[in-house]
PDB file of N, CA and C in Angstrom:
ATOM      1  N   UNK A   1       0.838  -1.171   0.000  1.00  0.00           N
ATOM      2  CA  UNK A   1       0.000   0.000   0.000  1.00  0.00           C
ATOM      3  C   UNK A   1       0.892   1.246   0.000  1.00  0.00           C
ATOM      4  N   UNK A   2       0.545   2.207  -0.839  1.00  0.00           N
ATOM      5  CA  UNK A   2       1.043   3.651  -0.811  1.00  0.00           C
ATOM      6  C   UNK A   2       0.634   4.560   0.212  1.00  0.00           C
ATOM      7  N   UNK A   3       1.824   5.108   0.527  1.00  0.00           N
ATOM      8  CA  UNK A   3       1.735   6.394   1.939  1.00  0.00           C
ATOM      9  C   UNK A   3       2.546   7.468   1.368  1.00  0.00           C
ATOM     10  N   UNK A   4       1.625   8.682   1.538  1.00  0.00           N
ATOM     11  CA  UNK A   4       1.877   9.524   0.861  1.00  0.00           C
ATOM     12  C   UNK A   4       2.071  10.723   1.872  1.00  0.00           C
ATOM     13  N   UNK A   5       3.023  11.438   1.779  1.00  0.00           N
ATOM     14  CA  UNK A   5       3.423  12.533   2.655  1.00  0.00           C
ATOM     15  C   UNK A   5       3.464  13.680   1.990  1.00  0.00           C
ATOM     16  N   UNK A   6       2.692  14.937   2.712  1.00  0.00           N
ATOM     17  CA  UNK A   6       2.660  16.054   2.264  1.00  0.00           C
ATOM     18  C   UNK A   6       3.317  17.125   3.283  1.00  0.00           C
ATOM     19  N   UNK A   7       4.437  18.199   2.842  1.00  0.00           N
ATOM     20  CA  UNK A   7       5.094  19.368   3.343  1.00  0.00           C
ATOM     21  C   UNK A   7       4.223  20.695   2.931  1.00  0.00           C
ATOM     22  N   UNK A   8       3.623  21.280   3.517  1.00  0.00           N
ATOM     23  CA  UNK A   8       2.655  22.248   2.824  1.00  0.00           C
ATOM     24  C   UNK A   8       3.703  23.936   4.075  1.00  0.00           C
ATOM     25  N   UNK A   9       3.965  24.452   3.121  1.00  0.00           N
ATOM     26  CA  UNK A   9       4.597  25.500   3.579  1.00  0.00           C
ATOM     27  C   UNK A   9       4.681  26.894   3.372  1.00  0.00           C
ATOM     28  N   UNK A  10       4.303  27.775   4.415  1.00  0.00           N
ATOM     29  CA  UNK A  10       3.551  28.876   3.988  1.00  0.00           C
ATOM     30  C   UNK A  10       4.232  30.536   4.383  1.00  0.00           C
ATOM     31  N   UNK A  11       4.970  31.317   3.787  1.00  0.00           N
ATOM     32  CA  UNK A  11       5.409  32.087   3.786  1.00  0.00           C
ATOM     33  C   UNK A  11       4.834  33.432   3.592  1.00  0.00           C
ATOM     34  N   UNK A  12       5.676  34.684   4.061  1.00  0.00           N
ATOM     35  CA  UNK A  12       4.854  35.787   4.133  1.00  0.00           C
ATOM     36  C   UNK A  12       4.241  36.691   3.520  1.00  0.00           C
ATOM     37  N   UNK A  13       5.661  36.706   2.573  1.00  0.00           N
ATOM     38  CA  UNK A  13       4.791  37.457   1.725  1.00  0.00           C
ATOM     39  C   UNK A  13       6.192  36.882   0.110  1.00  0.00           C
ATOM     40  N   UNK A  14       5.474  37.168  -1.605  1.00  0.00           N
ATOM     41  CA  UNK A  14       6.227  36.779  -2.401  1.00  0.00           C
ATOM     42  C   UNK A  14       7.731  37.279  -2.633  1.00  0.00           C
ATOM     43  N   UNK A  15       8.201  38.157  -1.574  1.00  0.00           N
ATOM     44  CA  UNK A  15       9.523  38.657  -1.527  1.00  0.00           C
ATOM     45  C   UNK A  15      10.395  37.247  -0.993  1.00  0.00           C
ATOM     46  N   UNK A  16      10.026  36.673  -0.008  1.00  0.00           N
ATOM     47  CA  UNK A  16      10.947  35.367   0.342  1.00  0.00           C
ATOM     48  C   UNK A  16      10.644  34.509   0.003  1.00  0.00           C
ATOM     49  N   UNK A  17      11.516  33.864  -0.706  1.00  0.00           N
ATOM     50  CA  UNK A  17      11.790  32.582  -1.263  1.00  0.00           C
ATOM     51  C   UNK A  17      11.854  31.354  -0.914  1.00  0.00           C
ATOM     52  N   UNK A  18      11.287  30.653  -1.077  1.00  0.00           N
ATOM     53  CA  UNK A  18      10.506  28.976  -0.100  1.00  0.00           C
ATOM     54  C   UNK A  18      12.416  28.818  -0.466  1.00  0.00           C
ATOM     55  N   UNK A  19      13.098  27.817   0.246  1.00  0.00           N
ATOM     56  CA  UNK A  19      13.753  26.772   0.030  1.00  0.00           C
ATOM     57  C   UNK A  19      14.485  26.145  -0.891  1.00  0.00           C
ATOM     58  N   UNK A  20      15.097  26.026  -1.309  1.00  0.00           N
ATOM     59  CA  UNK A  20      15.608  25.455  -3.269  1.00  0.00           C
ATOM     60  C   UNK A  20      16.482  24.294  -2.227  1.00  0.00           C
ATOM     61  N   UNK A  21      16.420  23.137  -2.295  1.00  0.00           N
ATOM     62  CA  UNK A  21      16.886  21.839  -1.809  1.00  0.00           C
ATOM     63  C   UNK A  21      18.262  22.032  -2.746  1.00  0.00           C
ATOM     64  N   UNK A  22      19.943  21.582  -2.787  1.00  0.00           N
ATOM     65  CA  UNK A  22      20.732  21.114  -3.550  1.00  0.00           C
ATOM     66  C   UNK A  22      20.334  19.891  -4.891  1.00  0.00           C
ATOM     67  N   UNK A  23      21.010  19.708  -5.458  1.00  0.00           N
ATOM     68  CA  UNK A  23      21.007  18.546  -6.549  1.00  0.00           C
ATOM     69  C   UNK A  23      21.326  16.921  -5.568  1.00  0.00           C
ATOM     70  N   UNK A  24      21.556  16.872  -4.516  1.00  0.00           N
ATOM     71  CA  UNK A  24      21.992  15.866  -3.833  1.00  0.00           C
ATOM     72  C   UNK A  24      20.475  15.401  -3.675  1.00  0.00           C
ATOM     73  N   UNK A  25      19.665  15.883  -2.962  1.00  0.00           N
ATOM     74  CA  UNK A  25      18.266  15.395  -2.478  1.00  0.00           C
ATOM     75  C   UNK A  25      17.487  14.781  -3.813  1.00  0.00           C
ATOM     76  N   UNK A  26      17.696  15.944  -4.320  1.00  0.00           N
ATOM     77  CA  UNK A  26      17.039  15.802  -5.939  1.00  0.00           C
ATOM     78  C   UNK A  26      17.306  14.466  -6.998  1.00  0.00           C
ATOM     79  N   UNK A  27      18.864  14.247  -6.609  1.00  0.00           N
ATOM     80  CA  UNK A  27      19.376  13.205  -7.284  1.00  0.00           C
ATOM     81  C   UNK A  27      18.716  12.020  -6.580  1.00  0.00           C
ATOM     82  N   UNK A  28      19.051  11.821  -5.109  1.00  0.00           N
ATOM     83  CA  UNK A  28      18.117  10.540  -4.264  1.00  0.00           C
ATOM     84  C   UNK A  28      16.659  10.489  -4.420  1.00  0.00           C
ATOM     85  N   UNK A  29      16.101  11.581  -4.847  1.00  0.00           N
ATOM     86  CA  UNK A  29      15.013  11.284  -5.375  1.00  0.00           C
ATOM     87  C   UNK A  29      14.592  10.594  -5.800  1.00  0.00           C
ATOM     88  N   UNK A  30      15.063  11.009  -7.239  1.00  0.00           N
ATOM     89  CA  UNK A  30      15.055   9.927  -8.452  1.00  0.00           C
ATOM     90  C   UNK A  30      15.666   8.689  -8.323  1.00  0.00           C
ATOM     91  N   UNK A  31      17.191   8.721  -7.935  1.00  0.00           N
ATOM     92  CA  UNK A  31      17.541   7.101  -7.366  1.00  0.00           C
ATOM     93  C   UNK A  31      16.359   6.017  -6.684  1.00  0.00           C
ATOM     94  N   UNK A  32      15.725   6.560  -5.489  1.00  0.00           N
ATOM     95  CA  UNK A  32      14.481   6.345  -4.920  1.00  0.00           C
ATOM     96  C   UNK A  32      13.481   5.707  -6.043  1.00  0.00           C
ATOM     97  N   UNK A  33      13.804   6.729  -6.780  1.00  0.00           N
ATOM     98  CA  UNK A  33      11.970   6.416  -7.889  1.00  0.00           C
ATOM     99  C   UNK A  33      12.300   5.084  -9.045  1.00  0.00           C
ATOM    100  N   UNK A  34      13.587   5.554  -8.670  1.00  0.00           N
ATOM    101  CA  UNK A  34      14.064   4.016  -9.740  1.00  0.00           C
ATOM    102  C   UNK A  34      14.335   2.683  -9.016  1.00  0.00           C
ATOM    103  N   UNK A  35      14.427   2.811  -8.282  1.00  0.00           N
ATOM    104  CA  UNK A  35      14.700   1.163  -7.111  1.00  0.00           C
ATOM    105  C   UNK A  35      12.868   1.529  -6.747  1.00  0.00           C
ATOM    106  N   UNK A  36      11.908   2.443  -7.116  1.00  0.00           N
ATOM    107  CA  UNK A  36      10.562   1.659  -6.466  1.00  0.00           C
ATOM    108  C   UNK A  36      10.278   1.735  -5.243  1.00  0.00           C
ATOM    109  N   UNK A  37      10.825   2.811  -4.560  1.00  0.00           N
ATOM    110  CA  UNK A  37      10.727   3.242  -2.984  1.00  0.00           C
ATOM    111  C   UNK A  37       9.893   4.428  -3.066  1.00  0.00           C
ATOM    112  N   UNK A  38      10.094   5.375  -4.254  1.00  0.00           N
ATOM    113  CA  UNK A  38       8.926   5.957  -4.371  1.00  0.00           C
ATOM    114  C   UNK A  38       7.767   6.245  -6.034  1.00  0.00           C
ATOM    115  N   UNK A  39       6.961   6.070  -5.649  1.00  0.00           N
ATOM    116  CA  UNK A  39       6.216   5.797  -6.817  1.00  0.00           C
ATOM    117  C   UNK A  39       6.018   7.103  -7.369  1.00  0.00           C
ATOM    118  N   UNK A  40       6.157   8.270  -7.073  1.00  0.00           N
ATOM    119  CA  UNK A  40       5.696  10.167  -7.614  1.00  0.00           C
ATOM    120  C   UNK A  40       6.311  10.761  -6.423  1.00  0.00           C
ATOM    121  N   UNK A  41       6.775  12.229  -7.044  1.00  0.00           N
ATOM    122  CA  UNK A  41       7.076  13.013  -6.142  1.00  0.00           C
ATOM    123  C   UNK A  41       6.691  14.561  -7.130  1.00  0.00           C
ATOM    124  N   UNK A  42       5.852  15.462  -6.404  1.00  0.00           N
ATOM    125  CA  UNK A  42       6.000  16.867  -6.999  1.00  0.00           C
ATOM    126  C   UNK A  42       6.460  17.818  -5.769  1.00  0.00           C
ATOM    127  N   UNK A  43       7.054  18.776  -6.204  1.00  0.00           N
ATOM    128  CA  UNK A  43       8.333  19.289  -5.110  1.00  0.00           C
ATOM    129  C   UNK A  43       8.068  20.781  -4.961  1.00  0.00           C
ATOM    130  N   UNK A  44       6.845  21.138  -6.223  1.00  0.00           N
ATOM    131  CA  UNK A  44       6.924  23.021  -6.311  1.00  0.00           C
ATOM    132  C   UNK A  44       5.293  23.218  -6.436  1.00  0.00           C
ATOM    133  N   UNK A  45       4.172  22.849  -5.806  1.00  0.00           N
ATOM    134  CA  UNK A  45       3.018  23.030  -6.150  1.00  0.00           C
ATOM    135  C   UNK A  45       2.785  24.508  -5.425  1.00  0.00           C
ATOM    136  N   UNK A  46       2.385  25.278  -6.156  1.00  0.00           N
ATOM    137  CA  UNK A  46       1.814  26.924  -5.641  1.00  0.00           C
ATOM    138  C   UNK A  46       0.563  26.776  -5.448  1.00  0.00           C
ATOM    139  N   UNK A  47       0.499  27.562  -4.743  1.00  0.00           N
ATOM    140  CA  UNK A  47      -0.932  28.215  -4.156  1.00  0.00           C
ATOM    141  C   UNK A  47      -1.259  29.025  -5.283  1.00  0.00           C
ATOM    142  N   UNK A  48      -2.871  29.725  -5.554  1.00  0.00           N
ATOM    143  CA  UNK A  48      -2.862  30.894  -6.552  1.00  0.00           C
ATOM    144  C   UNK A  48      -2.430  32.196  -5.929  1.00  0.00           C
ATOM    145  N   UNK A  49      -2.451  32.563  -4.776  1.00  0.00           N
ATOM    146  CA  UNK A  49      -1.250  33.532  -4.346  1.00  0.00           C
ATOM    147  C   UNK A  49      -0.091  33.438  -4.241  1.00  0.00           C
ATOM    148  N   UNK A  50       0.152  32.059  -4.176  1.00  0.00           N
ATOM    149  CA  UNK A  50       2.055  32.089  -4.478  1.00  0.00           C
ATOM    150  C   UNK A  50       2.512  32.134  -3.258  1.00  0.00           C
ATOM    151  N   UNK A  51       1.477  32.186  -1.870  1.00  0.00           N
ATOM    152  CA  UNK A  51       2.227  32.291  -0.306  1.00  0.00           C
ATOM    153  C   UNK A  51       2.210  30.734   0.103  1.00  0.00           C
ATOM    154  N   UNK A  52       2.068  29.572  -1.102  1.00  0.00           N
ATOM    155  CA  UNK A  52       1.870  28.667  -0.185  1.00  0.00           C
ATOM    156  C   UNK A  52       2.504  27.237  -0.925  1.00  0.00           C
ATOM    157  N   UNK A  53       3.245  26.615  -0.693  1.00  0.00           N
ATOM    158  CA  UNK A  53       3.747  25.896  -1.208  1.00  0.00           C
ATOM    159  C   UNK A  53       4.050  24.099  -1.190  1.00  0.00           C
ATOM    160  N   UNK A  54       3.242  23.318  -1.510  1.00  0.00           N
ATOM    161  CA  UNK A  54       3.015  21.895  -1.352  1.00  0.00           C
ATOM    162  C   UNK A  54       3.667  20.970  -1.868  1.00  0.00           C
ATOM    163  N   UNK A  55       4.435  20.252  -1.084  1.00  0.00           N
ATOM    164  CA  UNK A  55       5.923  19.060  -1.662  1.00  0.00           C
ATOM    165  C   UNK A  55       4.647  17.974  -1.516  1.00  0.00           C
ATOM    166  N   UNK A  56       4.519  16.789  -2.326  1.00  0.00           N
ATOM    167  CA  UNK A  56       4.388  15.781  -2.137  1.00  0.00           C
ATOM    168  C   UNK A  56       5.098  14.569  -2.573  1.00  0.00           C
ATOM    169  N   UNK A  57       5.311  13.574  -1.832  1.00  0.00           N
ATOM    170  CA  UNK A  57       6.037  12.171  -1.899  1.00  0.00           C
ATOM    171  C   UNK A  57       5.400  10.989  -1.833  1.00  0.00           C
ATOM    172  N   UNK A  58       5.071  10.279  -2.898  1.00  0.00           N
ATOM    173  CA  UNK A  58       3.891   9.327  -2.442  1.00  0.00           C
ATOM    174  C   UNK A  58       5.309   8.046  -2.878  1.00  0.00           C
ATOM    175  N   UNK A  59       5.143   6.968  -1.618  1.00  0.00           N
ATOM    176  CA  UNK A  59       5.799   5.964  -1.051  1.00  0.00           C
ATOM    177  C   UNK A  59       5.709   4.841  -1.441  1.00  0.00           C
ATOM    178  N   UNK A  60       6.170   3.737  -2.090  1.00  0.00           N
ATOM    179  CA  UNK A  60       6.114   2.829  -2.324  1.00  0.00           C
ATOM    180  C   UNK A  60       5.150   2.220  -0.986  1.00  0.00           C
ATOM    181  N   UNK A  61       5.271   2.149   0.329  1.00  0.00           N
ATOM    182  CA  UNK A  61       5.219   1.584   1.261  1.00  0.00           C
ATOM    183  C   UNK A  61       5.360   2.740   2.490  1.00  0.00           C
ATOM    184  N   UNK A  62       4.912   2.055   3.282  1.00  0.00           N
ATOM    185  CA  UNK A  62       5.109   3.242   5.101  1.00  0.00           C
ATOM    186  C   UNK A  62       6.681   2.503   5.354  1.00  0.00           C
ATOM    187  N   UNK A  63       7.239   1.572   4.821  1.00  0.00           N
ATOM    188  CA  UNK A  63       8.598   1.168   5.634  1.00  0.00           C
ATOM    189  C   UNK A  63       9.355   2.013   4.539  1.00  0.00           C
ATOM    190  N   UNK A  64       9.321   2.374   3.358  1.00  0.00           N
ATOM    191  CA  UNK A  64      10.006   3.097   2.685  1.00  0.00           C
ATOM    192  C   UNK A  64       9.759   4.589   3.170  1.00  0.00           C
ATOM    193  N   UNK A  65       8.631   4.883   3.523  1.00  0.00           N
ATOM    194  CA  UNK A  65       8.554   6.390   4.092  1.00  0.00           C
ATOM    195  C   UNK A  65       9.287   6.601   5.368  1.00  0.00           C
ATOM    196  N   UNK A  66       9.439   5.015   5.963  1.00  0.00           N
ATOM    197  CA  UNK A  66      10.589   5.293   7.448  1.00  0.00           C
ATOM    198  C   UNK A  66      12.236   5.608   7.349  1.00  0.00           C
ATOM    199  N   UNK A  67      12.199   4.736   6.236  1.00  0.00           N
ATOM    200  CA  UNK A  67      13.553   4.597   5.836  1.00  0.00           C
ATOM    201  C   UNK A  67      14.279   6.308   5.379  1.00  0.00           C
ATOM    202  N   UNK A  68      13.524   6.800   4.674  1.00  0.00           N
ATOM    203  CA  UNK A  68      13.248   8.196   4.071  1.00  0.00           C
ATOM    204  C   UNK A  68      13.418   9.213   5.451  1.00  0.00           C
ATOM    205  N   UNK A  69      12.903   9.135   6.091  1.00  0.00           N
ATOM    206  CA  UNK A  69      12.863   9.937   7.761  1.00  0.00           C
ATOM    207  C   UNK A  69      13.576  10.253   8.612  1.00  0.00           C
ATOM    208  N   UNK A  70      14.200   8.532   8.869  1.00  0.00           N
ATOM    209  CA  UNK A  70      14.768   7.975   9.760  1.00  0.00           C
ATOM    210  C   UNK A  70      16.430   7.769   9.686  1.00  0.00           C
ATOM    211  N   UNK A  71      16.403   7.570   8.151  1.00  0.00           N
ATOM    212  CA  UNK A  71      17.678   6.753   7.965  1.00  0.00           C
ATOM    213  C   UNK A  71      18.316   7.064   6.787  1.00  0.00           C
ATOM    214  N   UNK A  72      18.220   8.032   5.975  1.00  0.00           N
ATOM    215  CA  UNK A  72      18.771   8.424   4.855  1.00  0.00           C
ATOM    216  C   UNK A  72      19.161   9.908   5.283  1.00  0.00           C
ATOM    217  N   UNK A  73      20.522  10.304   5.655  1.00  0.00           N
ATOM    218  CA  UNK A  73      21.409  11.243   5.878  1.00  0.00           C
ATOM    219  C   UNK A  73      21.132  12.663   4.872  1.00  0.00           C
ATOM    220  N   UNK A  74      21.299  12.114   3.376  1.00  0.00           N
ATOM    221  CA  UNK A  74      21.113  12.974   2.495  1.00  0.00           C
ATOM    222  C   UNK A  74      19.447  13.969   2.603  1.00  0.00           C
ATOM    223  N   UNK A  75      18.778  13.118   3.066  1.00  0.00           N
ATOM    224  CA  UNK A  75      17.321  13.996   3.318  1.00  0.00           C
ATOM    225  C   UNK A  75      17.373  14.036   4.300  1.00  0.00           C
ATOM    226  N   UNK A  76      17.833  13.852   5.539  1.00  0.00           N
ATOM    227  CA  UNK A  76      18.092  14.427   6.734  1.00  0.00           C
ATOM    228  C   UNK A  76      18.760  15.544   7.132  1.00  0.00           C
ATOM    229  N   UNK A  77      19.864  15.190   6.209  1.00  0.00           N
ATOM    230  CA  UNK A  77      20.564  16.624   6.560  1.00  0.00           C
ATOM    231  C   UNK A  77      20.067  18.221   5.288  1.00  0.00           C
ATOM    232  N   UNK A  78      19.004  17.722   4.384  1.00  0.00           N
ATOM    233  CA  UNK A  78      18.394  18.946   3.375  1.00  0.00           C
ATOM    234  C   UNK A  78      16.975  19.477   4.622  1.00  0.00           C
ATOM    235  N   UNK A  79      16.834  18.281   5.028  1.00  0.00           N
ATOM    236  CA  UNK A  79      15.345  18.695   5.849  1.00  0.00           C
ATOM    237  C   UNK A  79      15.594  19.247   7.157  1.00  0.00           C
ATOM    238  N   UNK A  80      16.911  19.334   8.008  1.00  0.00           N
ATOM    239  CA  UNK A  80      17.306  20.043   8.831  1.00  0.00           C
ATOM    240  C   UNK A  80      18.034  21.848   8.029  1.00  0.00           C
ATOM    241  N   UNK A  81      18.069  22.007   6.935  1.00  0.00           N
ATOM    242  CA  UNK A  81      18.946  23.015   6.456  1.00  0.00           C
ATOM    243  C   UNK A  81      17.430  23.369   5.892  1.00  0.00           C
ATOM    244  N   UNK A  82      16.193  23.085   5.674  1.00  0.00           N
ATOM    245  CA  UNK A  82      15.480  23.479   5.310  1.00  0.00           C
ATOM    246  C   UNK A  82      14.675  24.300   6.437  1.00  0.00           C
ATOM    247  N   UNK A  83      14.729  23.769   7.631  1.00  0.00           N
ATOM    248  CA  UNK A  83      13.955  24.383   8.836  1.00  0.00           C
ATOM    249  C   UNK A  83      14.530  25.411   9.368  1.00  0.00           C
ATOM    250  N   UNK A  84      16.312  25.112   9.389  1.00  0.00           N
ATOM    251  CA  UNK A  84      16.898  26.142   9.540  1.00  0.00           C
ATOM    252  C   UNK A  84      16.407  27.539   8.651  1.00  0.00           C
ATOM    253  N   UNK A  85      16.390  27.216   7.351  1.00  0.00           N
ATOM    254  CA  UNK A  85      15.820  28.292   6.582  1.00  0.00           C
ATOM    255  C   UNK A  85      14.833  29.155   6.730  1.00  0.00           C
ATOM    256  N   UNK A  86      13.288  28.168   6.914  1.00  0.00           N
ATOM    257  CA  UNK A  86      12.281  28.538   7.037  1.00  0.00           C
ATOM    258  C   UNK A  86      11.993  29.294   8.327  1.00  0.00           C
ATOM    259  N   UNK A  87      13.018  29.140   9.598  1.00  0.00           N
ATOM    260  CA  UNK A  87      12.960  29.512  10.589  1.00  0.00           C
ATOM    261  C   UNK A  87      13.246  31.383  10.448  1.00  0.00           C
ATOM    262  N   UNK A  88      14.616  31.378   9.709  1.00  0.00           N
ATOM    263  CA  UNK A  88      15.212  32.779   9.447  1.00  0.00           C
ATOM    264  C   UNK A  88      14.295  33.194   8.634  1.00  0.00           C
ATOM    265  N   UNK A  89      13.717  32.814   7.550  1.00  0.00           N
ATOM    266  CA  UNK A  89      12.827  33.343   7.224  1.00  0.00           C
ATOM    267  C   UNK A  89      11.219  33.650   7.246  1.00  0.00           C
ATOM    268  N   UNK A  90      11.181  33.238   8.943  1.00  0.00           N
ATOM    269  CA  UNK A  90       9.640  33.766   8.968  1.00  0.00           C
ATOM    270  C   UNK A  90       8.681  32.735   8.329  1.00  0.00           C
ATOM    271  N   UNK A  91       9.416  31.292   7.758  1.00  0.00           N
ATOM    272  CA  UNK A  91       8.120  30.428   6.271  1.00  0.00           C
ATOM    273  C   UNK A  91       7.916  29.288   7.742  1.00  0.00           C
ATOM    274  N   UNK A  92       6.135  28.892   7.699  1.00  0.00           N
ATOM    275  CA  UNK A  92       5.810  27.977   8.226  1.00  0.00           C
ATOM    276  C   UNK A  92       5.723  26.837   7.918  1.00  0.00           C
ATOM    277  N   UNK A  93       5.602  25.906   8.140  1.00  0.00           N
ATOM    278  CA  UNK A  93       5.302  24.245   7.176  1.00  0.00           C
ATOM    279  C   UNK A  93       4.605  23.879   8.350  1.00  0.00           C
ATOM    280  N   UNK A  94       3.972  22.380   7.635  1.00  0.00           N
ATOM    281  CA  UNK A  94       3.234  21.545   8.382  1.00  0.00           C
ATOM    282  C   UNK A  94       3.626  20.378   7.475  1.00  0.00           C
ATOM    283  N   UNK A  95       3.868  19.105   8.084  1.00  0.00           N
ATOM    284  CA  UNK A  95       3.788  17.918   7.439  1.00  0.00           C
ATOM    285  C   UNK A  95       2.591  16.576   7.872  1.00  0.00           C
ATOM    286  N   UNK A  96       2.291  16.873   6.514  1.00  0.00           N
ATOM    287  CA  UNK A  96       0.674  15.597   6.497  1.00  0.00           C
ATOM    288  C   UNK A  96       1.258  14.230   6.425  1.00  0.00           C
ATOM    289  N   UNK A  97       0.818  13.581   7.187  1.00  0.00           N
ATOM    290  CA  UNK A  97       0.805  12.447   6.795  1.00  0.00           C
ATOM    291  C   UNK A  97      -0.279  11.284   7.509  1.00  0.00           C
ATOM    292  N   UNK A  98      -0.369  10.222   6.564  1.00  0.00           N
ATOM    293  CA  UNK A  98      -1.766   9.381   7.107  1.00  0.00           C
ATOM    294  C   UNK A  98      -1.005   8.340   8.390  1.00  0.00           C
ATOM    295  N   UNK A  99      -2.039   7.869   8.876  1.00  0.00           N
ATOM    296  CA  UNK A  99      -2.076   7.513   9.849  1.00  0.00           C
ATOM    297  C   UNK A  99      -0.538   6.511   9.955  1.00  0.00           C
ATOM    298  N   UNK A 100       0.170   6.108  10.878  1.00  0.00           N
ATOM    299  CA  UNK A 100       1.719   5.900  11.438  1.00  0.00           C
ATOM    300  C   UNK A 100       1.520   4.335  11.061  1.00  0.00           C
ATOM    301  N   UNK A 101       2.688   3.840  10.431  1.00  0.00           N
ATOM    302  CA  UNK A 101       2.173   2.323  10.150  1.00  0.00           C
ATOM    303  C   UNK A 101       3.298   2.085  11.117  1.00  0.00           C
ATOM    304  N   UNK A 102       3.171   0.399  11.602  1.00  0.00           N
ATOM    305  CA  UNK A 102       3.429  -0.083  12.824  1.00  0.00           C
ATOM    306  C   UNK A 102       5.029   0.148  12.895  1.00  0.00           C
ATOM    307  N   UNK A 103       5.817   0.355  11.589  1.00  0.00           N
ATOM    308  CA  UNK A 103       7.425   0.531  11.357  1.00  0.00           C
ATOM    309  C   UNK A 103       7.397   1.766  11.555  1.00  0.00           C
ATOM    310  N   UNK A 104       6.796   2.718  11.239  1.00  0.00           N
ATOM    311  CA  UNK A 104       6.916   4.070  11.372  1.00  0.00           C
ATOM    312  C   UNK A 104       7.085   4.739  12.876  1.00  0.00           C
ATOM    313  N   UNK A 105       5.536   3.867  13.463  1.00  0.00           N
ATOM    314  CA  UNK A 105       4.994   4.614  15.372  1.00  0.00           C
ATOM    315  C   UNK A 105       6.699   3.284  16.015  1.00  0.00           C
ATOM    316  N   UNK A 106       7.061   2.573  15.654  1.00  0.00           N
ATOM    317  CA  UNK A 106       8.571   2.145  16.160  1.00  0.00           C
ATOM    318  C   UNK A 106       9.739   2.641  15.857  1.00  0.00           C
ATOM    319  N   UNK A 107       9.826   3.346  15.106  1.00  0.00           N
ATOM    320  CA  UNK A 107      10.909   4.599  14.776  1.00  0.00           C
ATOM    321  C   UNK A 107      10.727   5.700  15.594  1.00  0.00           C
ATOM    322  N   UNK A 108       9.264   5.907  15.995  1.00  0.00           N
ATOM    323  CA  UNK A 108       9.067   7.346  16.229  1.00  0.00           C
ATOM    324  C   UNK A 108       9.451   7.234  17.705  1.00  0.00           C
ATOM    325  N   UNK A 109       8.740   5.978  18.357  1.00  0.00           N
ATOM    326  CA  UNK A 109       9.159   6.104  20.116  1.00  0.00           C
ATOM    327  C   UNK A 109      10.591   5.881  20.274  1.00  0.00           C
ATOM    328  N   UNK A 110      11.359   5.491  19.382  1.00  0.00           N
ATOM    329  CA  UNK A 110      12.833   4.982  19.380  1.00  0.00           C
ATOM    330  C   UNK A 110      13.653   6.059  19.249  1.00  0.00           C
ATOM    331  N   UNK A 111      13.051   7.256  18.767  1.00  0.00           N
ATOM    332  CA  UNK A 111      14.238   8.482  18.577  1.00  0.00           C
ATOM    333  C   UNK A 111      14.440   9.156  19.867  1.00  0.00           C
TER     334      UNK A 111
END
């Protein structure tokens, strides 16, 4: 079954600039999409004002969405440089995601 995670992130006004991830994340992406860990990813969805901005990642699986979280450095260390960002700049996020599959809620009490 597919688990799909959404970053929805919302900034102040169109003077600051959401985030631009390196080519490293971007590249594991696609590595990802080719081994079948993730089935789609869109990375730049706008709002019609342009203050609001929606990543989605839809997952082969919830153990591939752990693995992704938990255990892959390269998106760990873009998704810590991303908060850092969003922090200096005033941009909010929220991350959606459906309900915790049993690998996931065991990662989560384990950190």
């Amino acid at each position: 079954m597919s688990y799909t995670v959404r970053l929805v992130q919302s900034r102040p006004n169109t003077g600051v600039e959401f985030y631009a991830p390196g080519s490293a994340p971007l590249d594991r992406l696609e590595e990802w999409k080719t081994a079948s860990k993730i089935i789609s990813h869109s990375l730049d969805n706008l709002s019609a004002d342009e203050l609001t901005k929606t990543s989605s990642i839809e997952f082969a699986a919830g153990d591939n969405c752990a693995e992704y979280m938990f255990d892959d450095e390269i998106f760990n260390d873009a998704s810590q440089t991303r908060k850092e960002y969003n922090t200096v700049n005033g941009i909010s996020y929220s991350l959606e995601t459906p309900e915790y599959t049993p690998v996931l809620f065991q990662k989560l009490i384990n950190v």
